[in-house]
Protein backbone atom coordinates (compact mmCIF):
# COMPACT_ATOMS: atom_id res chain seq x y z
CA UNK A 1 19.11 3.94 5.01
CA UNK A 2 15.78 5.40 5.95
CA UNK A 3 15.05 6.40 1.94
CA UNK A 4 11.48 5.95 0.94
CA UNK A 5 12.30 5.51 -2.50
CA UNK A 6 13.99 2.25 -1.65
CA UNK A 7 10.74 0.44 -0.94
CA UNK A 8 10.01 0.44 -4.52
CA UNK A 9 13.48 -0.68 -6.33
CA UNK A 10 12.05 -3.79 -7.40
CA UNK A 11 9.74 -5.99 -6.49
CA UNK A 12 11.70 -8.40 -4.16
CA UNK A 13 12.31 -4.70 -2.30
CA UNK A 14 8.42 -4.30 -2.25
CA UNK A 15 7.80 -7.80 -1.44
CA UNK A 16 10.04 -6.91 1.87
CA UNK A 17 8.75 -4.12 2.89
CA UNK A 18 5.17 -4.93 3.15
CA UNK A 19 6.43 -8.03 4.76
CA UNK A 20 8.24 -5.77 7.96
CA UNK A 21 4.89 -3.71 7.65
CA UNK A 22 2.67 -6.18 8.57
CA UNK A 23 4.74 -7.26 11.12
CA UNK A 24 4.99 -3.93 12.11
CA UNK A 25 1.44 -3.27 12.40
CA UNK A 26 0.21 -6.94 14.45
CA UNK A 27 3.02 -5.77 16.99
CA UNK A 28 1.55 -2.44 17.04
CA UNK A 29 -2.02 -3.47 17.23
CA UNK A 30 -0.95 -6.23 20.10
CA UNK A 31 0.64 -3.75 21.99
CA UNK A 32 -2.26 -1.61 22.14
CA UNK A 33 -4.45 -4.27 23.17
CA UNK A 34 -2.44 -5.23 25.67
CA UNK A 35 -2.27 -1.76 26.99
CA UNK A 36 -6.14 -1.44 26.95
CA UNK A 37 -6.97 -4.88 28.68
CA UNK A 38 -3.59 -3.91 31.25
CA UNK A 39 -5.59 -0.80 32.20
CA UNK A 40 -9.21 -2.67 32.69
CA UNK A 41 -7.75 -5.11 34.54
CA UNK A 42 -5.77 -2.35 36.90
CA UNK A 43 -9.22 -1.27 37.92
CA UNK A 44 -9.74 -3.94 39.99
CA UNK A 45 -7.35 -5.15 42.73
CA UNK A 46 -7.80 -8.89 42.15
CA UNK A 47 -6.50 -8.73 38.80
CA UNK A 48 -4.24 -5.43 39.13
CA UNK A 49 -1.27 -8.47 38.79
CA UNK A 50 -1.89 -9.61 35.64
CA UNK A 51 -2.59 -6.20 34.30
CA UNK A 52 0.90 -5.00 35.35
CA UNK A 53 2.28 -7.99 32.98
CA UNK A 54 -0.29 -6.59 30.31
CA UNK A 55 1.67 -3.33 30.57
CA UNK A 56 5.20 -4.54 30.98
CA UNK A 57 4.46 -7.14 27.54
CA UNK A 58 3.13 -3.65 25.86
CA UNK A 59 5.55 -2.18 26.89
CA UNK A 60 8.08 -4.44 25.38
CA UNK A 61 6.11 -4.74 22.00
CA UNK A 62 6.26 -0.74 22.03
CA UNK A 63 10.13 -1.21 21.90
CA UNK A 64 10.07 -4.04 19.21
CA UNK A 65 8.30 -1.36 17.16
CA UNK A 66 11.75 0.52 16.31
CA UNK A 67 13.83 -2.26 16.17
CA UNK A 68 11.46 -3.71 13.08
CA UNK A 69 12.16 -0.95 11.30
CA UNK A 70 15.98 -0.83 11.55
CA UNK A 71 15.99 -4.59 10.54
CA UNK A 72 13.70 -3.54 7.60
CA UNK A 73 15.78 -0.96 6.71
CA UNK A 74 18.85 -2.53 7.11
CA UNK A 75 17.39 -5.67 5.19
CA UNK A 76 16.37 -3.25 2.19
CA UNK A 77 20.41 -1.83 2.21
CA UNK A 78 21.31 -5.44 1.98
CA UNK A 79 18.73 -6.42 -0.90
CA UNK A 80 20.14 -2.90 -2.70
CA UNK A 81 23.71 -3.97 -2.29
CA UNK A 82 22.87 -7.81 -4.10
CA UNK A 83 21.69 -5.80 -7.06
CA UNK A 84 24.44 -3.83 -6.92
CA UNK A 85 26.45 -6.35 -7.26
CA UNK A 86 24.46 -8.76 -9.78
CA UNK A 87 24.07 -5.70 -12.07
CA UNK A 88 28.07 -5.36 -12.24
CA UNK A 89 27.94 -8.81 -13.11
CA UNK A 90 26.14 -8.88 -16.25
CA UNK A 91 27.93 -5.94 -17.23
């Protein structure tokens, strides 16, 4: 797990990863925006409410971050595995 190298075993492995990486990156982005509209919002005491939400949804996207990866990662072992296994086959 974790192996760079495995992003480029073929292309269905490719295909995958860029798939978790742009996933990766809109919950990245969205967290940040959240975060910056949270704060502007905490500036002013009428809508200090919804910009604690702001935070606590960032916040949460923040923590999805990780768990993409080890689903990508553990995805890729799984796709590595199959062609394992389909190359014994033909043998």
């Amino acid at each position: 797990m974790f192996d760079p190298r495995k992003k480029h075993s073929s292309p269905e492995h490719a295909k995958l990863y860029a798939a978790y990486e742009l996933g990766f990156t809109i919950v990245d982005f969205s967290a940040a925006l959240l975060f910056v509209i949270g704060s502007i919002l905490f500036f002013y005491e009428s809508t200090a409410y919804v910009g604690t939400w702001l935070f606590l949804i960032g916040s949460i996207f923040f923590g999805l971050k990780p768990t993409i990866r080890l689903v990508r990662e553990w995805h890729l072992l799984r796709l590595s595995k199959v062609d394992v296994l389909a190359d014994r086959a033909r043998e």
